[in-house]
C-alpha atoms as a PDB file:
ATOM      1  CA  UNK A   1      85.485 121.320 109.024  1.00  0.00           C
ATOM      2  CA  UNK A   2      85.877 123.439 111.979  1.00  0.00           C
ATOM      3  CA  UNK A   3      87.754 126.564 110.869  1.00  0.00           C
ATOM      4  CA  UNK A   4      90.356 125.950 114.366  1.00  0.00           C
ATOM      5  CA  UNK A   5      90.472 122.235 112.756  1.00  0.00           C
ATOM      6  CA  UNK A   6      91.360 123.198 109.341  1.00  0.00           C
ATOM      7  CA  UNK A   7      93.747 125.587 111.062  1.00  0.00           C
ATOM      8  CA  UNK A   8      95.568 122.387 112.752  1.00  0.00           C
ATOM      9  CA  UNK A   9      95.628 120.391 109.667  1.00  0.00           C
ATOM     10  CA  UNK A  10      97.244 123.500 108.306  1.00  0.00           C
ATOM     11  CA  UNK A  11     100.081 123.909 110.812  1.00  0.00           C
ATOM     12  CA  UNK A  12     100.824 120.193 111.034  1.00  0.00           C
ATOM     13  CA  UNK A  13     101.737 120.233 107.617  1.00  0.00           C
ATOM     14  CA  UNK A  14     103.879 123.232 107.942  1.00  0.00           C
ATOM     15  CA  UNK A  15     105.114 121.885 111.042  1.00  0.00           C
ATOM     16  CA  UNK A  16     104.782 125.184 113.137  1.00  0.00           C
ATOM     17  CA  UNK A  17     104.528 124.823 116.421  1.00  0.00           C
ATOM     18  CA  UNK A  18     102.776 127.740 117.867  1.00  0.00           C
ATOM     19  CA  UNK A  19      99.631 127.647 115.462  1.00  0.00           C
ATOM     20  CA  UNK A  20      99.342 124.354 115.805  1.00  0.00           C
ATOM     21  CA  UNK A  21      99.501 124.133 119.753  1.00  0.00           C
ATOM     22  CA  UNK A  22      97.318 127.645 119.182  1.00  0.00           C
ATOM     23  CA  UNK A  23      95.114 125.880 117.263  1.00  0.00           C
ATOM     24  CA  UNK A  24      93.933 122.664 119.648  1.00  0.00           C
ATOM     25  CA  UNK A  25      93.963 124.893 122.314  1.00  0.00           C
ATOM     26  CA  UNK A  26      91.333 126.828 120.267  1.00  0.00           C
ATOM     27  CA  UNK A  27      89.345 123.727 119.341  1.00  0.00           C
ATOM     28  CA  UNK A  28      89.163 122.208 123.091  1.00  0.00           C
ATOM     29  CA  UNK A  29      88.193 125.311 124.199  1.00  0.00           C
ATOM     30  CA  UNK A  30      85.209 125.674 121.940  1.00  0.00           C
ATOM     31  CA  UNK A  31      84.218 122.333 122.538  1.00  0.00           C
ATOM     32  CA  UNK A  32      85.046 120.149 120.169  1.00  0.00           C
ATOM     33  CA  UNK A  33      85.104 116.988 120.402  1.00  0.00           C
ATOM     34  CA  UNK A  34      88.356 115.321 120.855  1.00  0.00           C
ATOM     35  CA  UNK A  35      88.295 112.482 118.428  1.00  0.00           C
ATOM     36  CA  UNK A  36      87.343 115.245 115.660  1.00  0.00           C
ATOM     37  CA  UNK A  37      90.856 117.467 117.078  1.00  0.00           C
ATOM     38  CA  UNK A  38      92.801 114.309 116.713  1.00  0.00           C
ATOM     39  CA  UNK A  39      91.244 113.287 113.386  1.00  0.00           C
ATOM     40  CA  UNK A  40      92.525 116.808 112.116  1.00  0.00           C
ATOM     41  CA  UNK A  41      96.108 116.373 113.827  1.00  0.00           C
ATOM     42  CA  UNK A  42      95.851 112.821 112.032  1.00  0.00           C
ATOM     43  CA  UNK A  43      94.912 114.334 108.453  1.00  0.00           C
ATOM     44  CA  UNK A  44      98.036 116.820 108.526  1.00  0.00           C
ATOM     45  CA  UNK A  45     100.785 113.987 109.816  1.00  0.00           C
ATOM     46  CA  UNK A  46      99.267 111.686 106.712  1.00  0.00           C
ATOM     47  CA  UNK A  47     100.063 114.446 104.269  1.00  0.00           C
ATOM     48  CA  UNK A  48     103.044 114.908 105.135  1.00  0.00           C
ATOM     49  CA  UNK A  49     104.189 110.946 105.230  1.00  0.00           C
ATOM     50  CA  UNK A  50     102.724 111.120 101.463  1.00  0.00           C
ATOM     51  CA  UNK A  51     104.893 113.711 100.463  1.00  0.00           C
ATOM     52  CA  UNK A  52     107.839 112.456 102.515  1.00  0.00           C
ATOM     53  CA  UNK A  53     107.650 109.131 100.664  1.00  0.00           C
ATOM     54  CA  UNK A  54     106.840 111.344  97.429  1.00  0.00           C
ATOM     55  CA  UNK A  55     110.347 112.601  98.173  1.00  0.00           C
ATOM     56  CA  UNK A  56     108.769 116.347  98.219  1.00  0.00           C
ATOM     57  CA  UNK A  57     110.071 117.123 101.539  1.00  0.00           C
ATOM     58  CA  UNK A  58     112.662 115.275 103.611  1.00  0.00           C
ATOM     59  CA  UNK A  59     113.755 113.964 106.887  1.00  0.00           C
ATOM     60  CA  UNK A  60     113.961 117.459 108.334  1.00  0.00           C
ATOM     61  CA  UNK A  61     110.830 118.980 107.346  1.00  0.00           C
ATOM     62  CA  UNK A  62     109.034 115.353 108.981  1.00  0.00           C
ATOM     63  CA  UNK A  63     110.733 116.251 111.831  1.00  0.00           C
ATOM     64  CA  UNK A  64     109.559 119.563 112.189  1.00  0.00           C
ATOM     65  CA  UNK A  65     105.932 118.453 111.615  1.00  0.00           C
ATOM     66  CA  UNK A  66     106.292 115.937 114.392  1.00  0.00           C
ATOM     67  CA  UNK A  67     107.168 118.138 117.031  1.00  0.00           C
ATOM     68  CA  UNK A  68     104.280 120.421 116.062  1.00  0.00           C
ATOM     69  CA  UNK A  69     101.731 117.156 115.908  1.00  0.00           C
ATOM     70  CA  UNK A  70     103.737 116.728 119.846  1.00  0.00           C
ATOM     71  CA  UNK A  71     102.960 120.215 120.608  1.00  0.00           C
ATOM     72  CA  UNK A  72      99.672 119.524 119.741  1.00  0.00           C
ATOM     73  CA  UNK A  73      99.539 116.333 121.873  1.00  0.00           C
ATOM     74  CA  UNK A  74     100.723 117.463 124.742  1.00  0.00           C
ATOM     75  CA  UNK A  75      96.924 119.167 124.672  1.00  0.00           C
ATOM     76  CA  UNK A  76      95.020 116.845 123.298  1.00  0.00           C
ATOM     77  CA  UNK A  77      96.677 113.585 125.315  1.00  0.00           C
ATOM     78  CA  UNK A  78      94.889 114.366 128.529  1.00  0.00           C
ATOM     79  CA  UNK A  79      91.418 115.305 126.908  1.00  0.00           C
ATOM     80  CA  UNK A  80      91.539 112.061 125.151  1.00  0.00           C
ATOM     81  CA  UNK A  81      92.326 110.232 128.460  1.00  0.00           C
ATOM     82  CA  UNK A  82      89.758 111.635 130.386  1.00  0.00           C
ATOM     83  CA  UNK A  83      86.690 111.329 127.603  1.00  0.00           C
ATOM     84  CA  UNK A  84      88.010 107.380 127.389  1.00  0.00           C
ATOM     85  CA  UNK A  85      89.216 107.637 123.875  1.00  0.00           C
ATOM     86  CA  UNK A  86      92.474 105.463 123.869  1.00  0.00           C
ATOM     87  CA  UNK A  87      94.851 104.498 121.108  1.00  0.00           C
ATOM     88  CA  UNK A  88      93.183 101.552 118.745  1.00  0.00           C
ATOM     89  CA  UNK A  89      96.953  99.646 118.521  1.00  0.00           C
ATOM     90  CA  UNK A  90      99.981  99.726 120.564  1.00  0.00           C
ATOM     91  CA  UNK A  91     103.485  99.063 119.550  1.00  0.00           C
ATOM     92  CA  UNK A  92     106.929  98.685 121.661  1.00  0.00           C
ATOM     93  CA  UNK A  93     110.061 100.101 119.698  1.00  0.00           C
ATOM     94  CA  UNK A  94     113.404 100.562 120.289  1.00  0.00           C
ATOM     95  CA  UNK A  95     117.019 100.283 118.531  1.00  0.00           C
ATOM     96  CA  UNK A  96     118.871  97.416 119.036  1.00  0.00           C
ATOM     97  CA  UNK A  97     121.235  96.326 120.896  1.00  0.00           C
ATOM     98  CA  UNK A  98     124.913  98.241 120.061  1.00  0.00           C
ATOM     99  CA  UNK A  99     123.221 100.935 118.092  1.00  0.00           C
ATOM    100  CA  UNK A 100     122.970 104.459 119.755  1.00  0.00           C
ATOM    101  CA  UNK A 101     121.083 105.798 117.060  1.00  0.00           C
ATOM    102  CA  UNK A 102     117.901 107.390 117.379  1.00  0.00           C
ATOM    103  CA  UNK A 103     116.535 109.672 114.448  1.00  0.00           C
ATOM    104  CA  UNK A 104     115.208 107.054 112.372  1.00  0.00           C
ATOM    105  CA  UNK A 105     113.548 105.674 115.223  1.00  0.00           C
ATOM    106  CA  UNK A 106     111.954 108.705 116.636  1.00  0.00           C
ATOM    107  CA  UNK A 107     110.762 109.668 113.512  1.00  0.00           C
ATOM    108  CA  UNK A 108     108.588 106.464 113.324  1.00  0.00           C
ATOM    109  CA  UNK A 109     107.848 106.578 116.862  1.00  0.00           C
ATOM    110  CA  UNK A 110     106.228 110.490 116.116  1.00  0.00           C
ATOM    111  CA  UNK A 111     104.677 109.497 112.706  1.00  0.00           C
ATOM    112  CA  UNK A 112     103.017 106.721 114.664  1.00  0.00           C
ATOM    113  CA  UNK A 113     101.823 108.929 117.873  1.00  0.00           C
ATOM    114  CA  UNK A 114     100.035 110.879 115.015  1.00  0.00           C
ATOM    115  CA  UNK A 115      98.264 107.813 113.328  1.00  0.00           C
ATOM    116  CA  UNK A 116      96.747 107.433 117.234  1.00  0.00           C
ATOM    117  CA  UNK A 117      99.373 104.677 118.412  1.00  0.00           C
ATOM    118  CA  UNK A 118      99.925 104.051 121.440  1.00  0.00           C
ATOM    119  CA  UNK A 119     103.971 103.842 121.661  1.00  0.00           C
ATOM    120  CA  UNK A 120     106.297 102.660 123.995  1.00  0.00           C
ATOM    121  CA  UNK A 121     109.882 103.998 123.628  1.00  0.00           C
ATOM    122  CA  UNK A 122     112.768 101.400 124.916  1.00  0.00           C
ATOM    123  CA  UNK A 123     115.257 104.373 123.335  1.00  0.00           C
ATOM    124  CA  UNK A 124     118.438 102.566 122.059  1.00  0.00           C
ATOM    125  CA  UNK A 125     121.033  99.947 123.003  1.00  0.00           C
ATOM    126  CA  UNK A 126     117.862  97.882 123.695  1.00  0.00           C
ATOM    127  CA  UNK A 127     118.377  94.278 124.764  1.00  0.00           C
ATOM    128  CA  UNK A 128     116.291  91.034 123.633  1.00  0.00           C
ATOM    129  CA  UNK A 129     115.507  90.625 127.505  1.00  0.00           C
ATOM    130  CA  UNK A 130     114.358  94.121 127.613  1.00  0.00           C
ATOM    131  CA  UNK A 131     112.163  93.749 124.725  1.00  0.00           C
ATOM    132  CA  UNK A 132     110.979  90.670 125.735  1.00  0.00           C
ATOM    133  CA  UNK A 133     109.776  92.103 129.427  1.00  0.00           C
ATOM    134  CA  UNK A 134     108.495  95.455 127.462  1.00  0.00           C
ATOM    135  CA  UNK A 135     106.066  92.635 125.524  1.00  0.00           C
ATOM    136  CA  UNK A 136     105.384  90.567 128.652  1.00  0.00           C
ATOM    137  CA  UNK A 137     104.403  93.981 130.891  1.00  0.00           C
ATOM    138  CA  UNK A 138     102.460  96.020 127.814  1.00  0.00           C
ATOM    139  CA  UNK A 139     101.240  93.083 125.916  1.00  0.00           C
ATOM    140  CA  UNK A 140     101.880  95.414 122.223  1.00  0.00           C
ATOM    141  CA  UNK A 141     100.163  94.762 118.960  1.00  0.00           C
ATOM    142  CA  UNK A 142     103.390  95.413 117.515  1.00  0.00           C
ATOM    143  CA  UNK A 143     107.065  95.538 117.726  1.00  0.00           C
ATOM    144  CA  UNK A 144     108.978  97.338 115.994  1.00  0.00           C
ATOM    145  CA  UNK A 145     113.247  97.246 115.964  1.00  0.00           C
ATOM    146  CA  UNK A 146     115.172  99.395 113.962  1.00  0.00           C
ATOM    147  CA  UNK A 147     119.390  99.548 113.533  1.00  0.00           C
ATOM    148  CA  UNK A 148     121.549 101.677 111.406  1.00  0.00           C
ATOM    149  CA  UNK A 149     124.972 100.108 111.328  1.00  0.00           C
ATOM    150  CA  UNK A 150     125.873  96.697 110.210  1.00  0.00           C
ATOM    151  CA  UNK A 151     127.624  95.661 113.185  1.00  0.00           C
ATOM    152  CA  UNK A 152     124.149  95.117 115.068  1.00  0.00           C
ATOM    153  CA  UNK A 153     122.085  93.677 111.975  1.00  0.00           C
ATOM    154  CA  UNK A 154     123.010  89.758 114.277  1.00  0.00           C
ATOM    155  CA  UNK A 155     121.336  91.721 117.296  1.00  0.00           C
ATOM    156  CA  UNK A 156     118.233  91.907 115.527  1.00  0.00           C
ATOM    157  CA  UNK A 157     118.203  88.980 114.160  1.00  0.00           C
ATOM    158  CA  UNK A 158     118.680  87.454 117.771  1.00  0.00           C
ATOM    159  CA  UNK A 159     115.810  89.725 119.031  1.00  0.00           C
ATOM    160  CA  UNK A 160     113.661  88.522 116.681  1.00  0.00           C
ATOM    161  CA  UNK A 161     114.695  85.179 117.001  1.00  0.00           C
ATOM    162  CA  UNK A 162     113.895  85.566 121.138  1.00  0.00           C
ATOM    163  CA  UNK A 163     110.687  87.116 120.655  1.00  0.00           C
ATOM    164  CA  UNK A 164     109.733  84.648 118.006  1.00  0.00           C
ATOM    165  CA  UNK A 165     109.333  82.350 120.968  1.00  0.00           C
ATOM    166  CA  UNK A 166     106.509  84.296 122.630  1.00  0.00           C
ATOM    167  CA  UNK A 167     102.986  83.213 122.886  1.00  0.00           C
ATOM    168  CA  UNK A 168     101.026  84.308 121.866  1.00  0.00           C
ATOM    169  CA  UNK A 169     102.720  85.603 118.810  1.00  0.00           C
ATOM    170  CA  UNK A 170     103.785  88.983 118.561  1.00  0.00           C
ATOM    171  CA  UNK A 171     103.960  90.446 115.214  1.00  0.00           C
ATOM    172  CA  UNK A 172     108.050  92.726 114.595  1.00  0.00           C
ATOM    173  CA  UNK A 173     108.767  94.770 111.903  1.00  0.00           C
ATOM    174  CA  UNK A 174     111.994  95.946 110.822  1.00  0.00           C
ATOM    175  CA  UNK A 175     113.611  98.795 109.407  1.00  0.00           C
ATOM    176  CA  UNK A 176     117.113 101.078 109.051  1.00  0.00           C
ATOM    177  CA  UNK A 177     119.389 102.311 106.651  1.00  0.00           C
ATOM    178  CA  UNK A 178     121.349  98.689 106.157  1.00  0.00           C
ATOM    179  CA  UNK A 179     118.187  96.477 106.111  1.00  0.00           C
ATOM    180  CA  UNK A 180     116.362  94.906 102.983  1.00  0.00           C
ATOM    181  CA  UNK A 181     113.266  93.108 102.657  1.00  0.00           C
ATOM    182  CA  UNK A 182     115.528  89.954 102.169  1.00  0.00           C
ATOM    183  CA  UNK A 183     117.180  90.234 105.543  1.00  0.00           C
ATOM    184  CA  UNK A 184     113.877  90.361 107.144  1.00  0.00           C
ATOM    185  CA  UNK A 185     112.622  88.306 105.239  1.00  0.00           C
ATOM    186  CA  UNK A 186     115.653  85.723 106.410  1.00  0.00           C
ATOM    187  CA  UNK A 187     115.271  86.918 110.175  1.00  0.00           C
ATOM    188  CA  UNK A 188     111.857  86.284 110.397  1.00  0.00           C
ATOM    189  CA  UNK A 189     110.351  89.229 110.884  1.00  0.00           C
ATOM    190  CA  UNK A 190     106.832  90.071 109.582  1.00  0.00           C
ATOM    191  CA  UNK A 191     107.558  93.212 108.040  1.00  0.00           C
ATOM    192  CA  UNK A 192     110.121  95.709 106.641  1.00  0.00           C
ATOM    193  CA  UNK A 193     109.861  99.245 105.566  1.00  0.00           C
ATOM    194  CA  UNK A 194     112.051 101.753 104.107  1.00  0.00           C
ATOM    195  CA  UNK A 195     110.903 104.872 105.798  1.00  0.00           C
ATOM    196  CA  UNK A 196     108.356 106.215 108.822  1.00  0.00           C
ATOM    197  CA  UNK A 197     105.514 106.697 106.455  1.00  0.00           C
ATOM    198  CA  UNK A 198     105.828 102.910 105.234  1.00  0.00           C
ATOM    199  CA  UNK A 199     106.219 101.648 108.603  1.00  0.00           C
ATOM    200  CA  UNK A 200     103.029 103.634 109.900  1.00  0.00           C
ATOM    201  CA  UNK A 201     101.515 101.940 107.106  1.00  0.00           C
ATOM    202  CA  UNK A 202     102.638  98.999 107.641  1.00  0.00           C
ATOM    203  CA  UNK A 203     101.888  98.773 111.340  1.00  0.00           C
ATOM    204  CA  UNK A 204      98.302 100.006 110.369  1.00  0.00           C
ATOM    205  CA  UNK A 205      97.597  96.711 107.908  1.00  0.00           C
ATOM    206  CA  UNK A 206      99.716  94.340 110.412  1.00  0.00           C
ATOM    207  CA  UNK A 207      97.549  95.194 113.016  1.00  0.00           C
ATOM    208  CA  UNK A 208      93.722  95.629 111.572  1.00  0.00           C
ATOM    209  CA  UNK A 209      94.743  91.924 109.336  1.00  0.00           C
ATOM    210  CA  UNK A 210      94.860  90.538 113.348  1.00  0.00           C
ATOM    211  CA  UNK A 211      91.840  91.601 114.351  1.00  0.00           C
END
């Protein structure tokens, strides 16, 4: 590999910034080509969801490698754009309706950015209408609804139970700190995981088994 690849790789998975903004810069300039810049962005955010669900590093140190992976987005975005490489899948996410919370959700939403998703952030407090006229106007692969308190577990389950009504289908997964696989299970949903590396997995099978 490219030794201004290897050095993005690198600073992903320390999740500093500079270098790894430094580092696509460095590629793109030399002329690399951008699928092979993203592919080494992709390789650093996939170590680091293996050790994050290793429970080597935590929520903090993810966080720290997503903004870098941004920093190097924010690059590598309109290269992509322009040379017609686009993102394979596209998901809509949001937290639901009553919940202000965010981390959890923006954690998946960077994790997933870095697997080459294209994601569109309804932020929190999100409504069933509003996720129902984010699927009408981007026509997702995905959805994806996450809630942390137990007051707003019946808001997804109404979400879910709205969107199940869409055609054609559109494939939700779940996740936050008060739901289980038996909840979604029981809502309907088509998928649950326990943390951003899991639901980037996840997303990835849901969406190649519907091709």
């Amino acid at each position: 590999m490219n030794e201004s690849l290897n050095q993005l790789t690198t600073a992903i998975k320390a999740g500093k910034r500079k270098d790894a903004r430094a580092a696509t810069a460095a590629a793109l300039e030399a002329g690399l080509p951008p699928q092979s810049v993203l592919d080494a962005l992709t390789e650093g955010m996939n170590d680091v969801g293996v050790r994050f669900k290793a429970n080597t590093i935590f929520v903090p140190e993810v966080l720290v490698a997503a903004r870098a992976m941004q920093k190097s987005m924010d690059l590598l975005e309109p290269v992509l754009i322009a040379s017609g490489i686009e993102p394979e899948f596209s998901i809509v996410i949001g937290t639901v309706e009553g919940d202000l919370h965010d981390i959890g959700k923006n954690l998946v939403m960077m994790m997933l950015k870095g697997a080459n998703f294209k994601v569109i952030d309804l932020g929190v407090n999100v409504s069933a209408e509003a996720f129902a006229n984010a699927v009408a106007e981007h026509k997702p692969d995905l959805v994806a609804l996450s809630a942390l308190l137990t007051t707003t577990m019946p808001a997804m389950e109404s979400i879910v139970c709205d969107l199940s009504r869409i055609e054609p289908p559109i494939k939700i997964i779940v996740g936050g700190a008060p739901i289980t696989p038996d909840f979604a299970d029981q809502i309907g949903a088509d998928g649950y995981s326990a943390d951003a590396a899991s639901a980037v997995e996840l997303a990835q099978k849901l969406c190649a088994n519907a091709q």
